[in-house]
PDB file of N, CA and C in Angstrom:
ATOM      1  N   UNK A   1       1.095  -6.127  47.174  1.00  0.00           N
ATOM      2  CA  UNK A   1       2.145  -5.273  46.683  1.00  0.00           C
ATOM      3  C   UNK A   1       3.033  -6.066  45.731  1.00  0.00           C
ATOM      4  N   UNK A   2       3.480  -5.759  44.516  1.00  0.00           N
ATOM      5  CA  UNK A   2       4.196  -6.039  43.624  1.00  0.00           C
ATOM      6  C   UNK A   2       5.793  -6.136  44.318  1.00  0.00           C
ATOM      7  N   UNK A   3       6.460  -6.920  43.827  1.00  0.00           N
ATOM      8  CA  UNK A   3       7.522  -7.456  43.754  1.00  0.00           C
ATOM      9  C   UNK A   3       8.630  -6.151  42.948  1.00  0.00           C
ATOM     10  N   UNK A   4       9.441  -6.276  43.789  1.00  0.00           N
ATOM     11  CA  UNK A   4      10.600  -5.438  42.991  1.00  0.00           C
ATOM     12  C   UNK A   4      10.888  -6.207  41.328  1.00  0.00           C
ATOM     13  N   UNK A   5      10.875  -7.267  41.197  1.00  0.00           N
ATOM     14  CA  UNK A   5      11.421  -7.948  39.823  1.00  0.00           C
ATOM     15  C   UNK A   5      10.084  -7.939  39.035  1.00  0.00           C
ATOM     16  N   UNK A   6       8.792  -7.455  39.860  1.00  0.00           N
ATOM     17  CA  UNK A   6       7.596  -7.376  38.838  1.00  0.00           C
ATOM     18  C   UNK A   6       7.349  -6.464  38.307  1.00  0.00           C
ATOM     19  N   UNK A   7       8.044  -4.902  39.381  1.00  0.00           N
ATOM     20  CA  UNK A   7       8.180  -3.558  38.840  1.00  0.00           C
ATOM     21  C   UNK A   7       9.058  -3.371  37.705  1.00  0.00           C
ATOM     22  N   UNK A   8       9.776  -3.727  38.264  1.00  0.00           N
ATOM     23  CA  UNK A   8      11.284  -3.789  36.991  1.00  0.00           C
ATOM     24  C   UNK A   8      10.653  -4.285  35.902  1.00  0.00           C
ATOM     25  N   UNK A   9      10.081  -5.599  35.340  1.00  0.00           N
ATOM     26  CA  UNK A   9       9.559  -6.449  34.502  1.00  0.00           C
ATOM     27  C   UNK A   9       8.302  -5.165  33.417  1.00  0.00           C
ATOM     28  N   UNK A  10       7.552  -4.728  34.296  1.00  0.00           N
ATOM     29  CA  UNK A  10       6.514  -3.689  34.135  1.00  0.00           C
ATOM     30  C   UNK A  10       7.011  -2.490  33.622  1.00  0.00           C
ATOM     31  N   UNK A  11       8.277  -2.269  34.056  1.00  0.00           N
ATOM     32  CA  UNK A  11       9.050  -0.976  33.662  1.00  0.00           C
ATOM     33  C   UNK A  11       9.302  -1.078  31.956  1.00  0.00           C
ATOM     34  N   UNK A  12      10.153  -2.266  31.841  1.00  0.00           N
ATOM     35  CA  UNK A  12      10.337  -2.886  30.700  1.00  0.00           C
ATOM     36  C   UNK A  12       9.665  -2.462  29.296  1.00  0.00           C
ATOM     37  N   UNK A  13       8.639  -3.337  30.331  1.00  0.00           N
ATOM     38  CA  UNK A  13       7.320  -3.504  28.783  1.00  0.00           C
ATOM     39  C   UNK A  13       6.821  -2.342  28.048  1.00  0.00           C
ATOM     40  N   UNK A  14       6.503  -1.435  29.786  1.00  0.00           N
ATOM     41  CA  UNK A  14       5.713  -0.083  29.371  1.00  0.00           C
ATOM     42  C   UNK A  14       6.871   0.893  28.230  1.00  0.00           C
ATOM     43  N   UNK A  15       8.388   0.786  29.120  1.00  0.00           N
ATOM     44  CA  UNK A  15       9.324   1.362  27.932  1.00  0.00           C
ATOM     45  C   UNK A  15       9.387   0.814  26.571  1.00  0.00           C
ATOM     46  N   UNK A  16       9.422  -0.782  26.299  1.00  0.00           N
ATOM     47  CA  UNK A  16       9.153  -0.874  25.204  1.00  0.00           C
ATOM     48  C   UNK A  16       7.455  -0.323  24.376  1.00  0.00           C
ATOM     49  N   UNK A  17       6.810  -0.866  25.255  1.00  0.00           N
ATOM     50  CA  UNK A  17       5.610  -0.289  24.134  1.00  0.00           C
ATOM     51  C   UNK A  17       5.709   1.456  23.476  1.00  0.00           C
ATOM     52  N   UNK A  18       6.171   2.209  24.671  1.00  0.00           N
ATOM     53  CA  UNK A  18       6.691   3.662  24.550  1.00  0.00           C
ATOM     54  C   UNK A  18       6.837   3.627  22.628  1.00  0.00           C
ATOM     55  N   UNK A  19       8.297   2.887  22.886  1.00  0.00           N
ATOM     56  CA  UNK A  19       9.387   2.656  21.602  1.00  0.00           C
ATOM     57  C   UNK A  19       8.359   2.583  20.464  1.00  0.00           C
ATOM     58  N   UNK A  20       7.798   1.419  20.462  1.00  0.00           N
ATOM     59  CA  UNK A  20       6.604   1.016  19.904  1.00  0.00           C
ATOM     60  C   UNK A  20       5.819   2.092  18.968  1.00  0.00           C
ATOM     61  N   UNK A  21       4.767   2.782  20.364  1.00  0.00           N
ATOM     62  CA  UNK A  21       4.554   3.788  19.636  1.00  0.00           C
ATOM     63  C   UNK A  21       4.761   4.849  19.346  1.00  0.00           C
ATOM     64  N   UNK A  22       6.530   5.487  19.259  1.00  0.00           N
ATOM     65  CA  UNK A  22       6.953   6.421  18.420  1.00  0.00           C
ATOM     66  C   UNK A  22       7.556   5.929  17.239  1.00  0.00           C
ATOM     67  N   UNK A  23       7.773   4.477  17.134  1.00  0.00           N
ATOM     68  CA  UNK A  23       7.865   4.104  15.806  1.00  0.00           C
ATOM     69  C   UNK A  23       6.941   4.679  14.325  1.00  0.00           C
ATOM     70  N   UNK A  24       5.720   4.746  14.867  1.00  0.00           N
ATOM     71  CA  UNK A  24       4.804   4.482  14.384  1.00  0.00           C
ATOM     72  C   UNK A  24       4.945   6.212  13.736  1.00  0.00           C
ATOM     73  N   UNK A  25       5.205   6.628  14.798  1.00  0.00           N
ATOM     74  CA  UNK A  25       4.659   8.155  14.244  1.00  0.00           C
ATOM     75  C   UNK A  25       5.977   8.773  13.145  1.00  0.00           C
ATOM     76  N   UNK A  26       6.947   7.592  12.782  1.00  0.00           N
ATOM     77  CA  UNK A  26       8.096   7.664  11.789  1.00  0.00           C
ATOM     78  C   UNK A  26       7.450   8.059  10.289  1.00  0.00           C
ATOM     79  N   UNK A  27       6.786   7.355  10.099  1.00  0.00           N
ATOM     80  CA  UNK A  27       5.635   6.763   9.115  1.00  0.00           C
ATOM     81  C   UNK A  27       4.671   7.932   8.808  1.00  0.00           C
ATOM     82  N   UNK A  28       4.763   9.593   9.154  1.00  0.00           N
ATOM     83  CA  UNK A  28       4.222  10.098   8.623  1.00  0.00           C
ATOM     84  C   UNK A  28       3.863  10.543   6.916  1.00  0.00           C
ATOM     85  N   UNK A  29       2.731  10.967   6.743  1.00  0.00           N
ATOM     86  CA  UNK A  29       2.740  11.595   5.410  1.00  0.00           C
ATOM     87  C   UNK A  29       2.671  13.130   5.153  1.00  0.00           C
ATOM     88  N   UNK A  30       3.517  13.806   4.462  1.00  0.00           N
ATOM     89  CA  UNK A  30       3.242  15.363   4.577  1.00  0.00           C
ATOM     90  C   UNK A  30       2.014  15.735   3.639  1.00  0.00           C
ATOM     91  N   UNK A  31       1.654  16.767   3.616  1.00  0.00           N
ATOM     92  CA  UNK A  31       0.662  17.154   2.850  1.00  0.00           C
ATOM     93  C   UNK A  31       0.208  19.096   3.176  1.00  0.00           C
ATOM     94  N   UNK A  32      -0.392  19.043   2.006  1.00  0.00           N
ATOM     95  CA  UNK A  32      -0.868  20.616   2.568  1.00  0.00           C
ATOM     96  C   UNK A  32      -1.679  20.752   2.520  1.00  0.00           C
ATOM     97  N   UNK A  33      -2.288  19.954   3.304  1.00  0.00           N
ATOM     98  CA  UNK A  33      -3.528  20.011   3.646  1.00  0.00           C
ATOM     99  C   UNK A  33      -4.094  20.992   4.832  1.00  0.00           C
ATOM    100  N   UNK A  34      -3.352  21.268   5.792  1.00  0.00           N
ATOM    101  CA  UNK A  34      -3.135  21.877   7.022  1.00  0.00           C
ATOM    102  C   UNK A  34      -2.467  23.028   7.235  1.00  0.00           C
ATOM    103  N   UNK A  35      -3.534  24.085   7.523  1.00  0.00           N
ATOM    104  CA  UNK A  35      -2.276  25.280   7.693  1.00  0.00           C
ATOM    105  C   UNK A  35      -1.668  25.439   9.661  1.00  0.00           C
ATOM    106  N   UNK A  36      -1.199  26.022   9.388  1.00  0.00           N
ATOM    107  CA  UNK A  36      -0.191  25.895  10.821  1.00  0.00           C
ATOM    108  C   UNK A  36      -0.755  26.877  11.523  1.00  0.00           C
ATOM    109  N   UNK A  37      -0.613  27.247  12.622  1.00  0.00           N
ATOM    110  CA  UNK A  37      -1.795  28.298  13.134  1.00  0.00           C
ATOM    111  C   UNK A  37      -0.662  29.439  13.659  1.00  0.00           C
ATOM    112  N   UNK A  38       0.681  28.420  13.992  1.00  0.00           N
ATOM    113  CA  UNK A  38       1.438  29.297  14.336  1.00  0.00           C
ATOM    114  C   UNK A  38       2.222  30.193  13.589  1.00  0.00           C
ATOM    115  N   UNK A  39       2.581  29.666  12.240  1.00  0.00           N
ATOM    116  CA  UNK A  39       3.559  30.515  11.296  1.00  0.00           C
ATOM    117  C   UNK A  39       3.089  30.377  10.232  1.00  0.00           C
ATOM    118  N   UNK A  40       1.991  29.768   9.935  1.00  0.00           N
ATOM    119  CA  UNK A  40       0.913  30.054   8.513  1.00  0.00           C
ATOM    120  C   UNK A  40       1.018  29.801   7.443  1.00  0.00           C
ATOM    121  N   UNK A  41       2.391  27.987   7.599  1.00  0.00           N
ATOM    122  CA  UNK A  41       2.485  27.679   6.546  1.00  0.00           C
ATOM    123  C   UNK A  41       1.484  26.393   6.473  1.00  0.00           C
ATOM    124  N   UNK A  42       1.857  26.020   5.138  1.00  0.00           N
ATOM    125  CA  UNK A  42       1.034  24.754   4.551  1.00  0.00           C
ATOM    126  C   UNK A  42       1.970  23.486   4.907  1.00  0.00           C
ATOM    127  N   UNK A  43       2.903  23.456   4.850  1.00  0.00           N
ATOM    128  CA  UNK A  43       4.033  21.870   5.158  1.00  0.00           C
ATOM    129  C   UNK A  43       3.442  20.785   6.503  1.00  0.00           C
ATOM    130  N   UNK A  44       2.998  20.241   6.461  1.00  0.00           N
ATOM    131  CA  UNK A  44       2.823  19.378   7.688  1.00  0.00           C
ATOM    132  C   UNK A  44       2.466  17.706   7.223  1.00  0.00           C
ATOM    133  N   UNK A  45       2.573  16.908   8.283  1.00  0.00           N
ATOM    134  CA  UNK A  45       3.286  15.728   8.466  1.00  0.00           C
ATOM    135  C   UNK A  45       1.866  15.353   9.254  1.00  0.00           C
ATOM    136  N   UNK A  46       1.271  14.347   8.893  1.00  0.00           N
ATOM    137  CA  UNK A  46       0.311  13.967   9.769  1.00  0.00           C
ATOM    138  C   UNK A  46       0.360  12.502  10.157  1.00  0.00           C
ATOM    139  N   UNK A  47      -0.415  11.570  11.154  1.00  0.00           N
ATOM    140  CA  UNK A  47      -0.659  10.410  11.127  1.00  0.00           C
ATOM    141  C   UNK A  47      -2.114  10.608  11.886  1.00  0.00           C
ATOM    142  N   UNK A  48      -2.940   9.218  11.534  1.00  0.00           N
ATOM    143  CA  UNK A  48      -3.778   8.684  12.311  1.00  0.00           C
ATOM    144  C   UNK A  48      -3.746   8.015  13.419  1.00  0.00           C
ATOM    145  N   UNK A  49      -4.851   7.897  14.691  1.00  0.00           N
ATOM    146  CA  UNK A  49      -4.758   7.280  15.517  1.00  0.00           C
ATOM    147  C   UNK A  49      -6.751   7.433  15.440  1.00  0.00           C
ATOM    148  N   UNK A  50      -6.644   5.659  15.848  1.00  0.00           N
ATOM    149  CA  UNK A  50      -7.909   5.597  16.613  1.00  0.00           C
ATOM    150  C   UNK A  50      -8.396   5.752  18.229  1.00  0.00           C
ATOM    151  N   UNK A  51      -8.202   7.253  18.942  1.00  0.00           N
ATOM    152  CA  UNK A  51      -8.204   7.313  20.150  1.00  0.00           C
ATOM    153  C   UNK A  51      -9.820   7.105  21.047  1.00  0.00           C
ATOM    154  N   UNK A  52     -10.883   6.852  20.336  1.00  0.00           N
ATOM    155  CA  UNK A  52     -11.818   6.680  20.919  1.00  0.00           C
ATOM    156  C   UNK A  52     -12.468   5.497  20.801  1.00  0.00           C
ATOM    157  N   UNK A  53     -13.787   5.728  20.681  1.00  0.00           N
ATOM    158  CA  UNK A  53     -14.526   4.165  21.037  1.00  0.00           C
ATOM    159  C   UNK A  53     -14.331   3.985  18.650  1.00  0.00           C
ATOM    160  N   UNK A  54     -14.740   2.885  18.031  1.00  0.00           N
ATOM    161  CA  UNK A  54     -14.458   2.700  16.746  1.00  0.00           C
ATOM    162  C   UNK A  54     -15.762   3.331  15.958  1.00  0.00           C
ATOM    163  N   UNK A  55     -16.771   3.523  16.385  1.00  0.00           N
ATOM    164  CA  UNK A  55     -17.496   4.696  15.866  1.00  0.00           C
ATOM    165  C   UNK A  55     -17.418   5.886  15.820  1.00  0.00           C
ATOM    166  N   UNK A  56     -16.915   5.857  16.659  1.00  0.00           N
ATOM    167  CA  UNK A  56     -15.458   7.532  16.373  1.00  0.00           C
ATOM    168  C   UNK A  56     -14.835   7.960  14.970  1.00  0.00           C
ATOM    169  N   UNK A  57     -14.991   9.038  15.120  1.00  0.00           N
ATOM    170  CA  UNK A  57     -14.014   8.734  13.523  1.00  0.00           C
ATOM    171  C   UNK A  57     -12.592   8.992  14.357  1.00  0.00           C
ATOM    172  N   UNK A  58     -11.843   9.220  12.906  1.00  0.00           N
ATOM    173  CA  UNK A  58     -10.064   8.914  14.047  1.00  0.00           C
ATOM    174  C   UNK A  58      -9.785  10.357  14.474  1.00  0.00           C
ATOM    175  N   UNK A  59      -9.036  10.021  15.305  1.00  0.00           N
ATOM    176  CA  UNK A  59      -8.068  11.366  15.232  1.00  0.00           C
ATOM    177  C   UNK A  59      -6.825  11.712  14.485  1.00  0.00           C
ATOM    178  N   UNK A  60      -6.494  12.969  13.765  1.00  0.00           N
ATOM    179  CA  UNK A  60      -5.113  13.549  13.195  1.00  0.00           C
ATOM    180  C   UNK A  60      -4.504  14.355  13.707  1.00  0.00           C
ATOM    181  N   UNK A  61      -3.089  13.547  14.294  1.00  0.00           N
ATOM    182  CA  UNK A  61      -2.146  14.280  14.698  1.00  0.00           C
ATOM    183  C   UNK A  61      -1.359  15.224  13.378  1.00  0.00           C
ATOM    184  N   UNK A  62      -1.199  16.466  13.673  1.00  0.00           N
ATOM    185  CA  UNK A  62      -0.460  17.022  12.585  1.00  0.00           C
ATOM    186  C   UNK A  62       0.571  18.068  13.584  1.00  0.00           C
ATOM    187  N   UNK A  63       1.600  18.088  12.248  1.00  0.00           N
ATOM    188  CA  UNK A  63       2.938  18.392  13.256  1.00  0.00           C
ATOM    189  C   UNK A  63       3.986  19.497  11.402  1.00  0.00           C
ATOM    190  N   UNK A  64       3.447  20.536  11.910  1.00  0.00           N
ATOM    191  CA  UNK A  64       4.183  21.615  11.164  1.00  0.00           C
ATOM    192  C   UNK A  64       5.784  21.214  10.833  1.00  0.00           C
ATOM    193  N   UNK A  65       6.345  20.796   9.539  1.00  0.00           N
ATOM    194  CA  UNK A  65       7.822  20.924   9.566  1.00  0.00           C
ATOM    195  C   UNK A  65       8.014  22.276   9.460  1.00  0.00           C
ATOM    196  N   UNK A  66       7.665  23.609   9.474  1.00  0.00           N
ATOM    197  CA  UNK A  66       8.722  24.331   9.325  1.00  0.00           C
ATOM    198  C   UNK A  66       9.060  25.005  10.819  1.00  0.00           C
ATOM    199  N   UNK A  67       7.828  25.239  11.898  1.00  0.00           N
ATOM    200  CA  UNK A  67       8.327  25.459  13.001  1.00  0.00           C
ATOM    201  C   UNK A  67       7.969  24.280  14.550  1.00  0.00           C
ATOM    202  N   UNK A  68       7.159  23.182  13.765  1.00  0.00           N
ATOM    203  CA  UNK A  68       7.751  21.936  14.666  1.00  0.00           C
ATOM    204  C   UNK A  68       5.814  22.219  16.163  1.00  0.00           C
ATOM    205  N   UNK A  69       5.874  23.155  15.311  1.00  0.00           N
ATOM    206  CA  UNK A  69       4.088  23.189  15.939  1.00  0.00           C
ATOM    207  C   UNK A  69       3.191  22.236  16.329  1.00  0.00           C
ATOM    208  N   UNK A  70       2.720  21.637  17.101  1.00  0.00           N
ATOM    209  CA  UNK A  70       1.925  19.847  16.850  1.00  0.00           C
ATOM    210  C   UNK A  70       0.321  20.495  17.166  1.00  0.00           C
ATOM    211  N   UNK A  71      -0.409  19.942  16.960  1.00  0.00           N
ATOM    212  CA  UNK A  71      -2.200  19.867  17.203  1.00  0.00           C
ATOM    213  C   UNK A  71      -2.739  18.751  16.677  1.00  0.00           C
ATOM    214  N   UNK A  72      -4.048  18.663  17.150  1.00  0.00           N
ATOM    215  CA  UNK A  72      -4.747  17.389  16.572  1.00  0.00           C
ATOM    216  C   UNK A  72      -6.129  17.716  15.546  1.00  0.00           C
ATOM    217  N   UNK A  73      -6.934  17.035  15.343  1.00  0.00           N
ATOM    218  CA  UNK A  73      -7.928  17.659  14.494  1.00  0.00           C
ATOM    219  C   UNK A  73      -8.588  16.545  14.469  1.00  0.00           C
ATOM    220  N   UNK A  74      -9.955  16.507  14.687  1.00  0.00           N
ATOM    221  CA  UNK A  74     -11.074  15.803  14.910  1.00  0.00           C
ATOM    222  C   UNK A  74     -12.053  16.048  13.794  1.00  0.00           C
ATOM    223  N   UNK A  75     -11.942  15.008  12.888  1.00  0.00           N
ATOM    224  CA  UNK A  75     -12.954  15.202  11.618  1.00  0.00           C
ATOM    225  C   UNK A  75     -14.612  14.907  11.884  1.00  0.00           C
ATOM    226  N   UNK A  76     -15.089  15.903  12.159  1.00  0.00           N
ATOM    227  CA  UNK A  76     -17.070  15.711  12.760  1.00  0.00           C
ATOM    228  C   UNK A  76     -17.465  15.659  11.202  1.00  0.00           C
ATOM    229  N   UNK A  77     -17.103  16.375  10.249  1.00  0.00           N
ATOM    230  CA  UNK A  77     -17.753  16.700   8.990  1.00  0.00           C
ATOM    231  C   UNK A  77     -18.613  15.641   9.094  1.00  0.00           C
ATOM    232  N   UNK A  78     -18.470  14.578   8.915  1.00  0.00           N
ATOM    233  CA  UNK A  78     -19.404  12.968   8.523  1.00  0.00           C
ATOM    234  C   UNK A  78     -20.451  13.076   9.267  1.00  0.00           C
ATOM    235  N   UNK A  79     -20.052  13.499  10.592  1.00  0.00           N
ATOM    236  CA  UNK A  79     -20.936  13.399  11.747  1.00  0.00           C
ATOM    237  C   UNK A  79     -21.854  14.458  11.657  1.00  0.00           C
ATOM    238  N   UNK A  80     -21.458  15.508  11.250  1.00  0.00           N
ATOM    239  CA  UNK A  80     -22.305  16.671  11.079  1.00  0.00           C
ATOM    240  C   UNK A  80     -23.000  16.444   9.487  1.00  0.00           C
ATOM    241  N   UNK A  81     -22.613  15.974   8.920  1.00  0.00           N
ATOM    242  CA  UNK A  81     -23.345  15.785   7.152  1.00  0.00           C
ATOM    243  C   UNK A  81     -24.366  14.514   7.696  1.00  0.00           C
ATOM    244  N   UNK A  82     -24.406  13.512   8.718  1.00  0.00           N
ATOM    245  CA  UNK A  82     -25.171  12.591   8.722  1.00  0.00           C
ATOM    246  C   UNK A  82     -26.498  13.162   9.442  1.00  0.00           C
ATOM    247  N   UNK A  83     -26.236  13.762  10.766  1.00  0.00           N
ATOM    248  CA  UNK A  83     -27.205  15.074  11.291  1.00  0.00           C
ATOM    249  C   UNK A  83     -28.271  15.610  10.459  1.00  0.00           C
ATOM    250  N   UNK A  84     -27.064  16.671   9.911  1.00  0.00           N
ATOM    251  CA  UNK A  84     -28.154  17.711   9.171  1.00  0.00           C
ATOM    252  C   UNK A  84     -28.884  16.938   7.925  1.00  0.00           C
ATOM    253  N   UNK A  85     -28.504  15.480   7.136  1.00  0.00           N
ATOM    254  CA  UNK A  85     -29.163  14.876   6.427  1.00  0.00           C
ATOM    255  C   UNK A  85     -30.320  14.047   7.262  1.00  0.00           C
ATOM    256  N   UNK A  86     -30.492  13.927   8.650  1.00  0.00           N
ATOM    257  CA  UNK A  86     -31.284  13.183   8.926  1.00  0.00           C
ATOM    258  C   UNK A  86     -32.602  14.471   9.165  1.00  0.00           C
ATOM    259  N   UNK A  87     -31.835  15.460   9.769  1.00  0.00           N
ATOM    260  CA  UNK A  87     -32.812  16.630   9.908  1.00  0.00           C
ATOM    261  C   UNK A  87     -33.724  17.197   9.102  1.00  0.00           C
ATOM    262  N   UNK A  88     -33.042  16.792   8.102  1.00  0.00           N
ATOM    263  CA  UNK A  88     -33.622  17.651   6.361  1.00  0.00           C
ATOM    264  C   UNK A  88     -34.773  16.187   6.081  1.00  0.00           C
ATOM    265  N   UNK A  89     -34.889  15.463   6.602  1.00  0.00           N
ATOM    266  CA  UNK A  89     -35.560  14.370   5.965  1.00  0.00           C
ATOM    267  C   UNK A  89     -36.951  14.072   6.850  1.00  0.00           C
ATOM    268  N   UNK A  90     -36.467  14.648   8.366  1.00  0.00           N
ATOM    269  CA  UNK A  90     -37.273  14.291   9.385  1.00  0.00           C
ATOM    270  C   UNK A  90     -38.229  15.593   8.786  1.00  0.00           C
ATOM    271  N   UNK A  91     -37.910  16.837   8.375  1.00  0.00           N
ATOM    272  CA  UNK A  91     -38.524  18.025   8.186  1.00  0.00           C
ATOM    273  C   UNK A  91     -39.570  17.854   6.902  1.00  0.00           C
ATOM    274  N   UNK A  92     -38.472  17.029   5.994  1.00  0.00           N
ATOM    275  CA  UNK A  92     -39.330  16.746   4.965  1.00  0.00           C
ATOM    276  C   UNK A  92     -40.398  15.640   5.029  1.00  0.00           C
ATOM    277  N   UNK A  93     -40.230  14.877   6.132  1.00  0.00           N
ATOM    278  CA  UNK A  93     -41.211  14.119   6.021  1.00  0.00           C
ATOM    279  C   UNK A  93     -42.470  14.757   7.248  1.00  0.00           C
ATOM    280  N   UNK A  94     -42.183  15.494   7.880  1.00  0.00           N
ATOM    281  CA  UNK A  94     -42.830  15.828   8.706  1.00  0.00           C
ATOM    282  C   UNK A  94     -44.276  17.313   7.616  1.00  0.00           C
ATOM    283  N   UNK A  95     -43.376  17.341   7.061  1.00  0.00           N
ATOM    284  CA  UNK A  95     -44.105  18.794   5.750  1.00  0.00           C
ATOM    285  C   UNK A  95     -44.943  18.062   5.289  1.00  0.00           C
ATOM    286  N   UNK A  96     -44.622  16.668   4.514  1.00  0.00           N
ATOM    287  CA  UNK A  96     -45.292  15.800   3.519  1.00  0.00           C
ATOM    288  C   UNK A  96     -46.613  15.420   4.363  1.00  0.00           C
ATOM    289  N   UNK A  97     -46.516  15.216   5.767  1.00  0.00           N
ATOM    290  CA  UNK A  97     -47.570  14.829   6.775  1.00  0.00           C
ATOM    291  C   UNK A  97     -48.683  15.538   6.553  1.00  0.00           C
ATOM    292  N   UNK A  98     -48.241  17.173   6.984  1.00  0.00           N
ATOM    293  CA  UNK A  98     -48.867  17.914   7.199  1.00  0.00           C
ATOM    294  C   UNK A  98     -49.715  18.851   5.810  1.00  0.00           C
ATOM    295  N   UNK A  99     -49.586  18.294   4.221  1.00  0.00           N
ATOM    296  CA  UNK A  99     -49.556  18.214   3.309  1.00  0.00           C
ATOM    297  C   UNK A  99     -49.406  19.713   2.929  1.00  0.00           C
ATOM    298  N   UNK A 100     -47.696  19.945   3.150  1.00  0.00           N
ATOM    299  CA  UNK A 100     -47.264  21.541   2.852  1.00  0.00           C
ATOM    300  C   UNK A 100     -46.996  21.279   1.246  1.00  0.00           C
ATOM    301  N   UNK A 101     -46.169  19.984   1.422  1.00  0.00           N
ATOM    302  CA  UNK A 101     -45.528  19.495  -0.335  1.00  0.00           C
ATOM    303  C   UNK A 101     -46.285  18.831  -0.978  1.00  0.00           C
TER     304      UNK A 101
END
């Protein structure tokens, strides 16, 4: 069992790292890139985070300024364009086998 002055100590850190990372999310960039789902504007404020393993692509937090809305958004596009390019190739080479082309 931990020590009262090790809890306290632990309390500390975890509050500072907290601090830490809402610093971070100061540092947004707006863009309109994003429509809002709730009030259907374009204004929003995003940042990155790498929340998974680094073959991941990242995640985007986005956060509506006009009614303060937050969601995230998970970019697969890459993941799905690398797929369907491997599919289209396996097909095409599988045609070329079978001498369709």
């Amino acid at each position: 069992m931990a020590s009262e002055e090790r809890k306290n100590l632990d309390f500390q850190i975890n509050e500072q790292n907290l601090k830490s990372a809402r610093a971070a999310q100061d540092n947004q960039a707006e863009t309109d890139q994003f429509k809002c789902g709730k009030c259907k504007q374009r204004k929003c404020k995003y940042y990155q985070l790498q929340t998974r393993s680094a073959d991941e692509p990242m995640t985007t937090f986005v956060t509506c300024v006009n009614c303060g809305n937050r969601w995230k958004v998970l970019f697969l596009l890459n993941i799905l364009t690398d797929s369907i390019a491997c599919f289209v190739l396996v097909l095409l080479d599988c045609r070329t086998r079978l001498g369709e082309i």
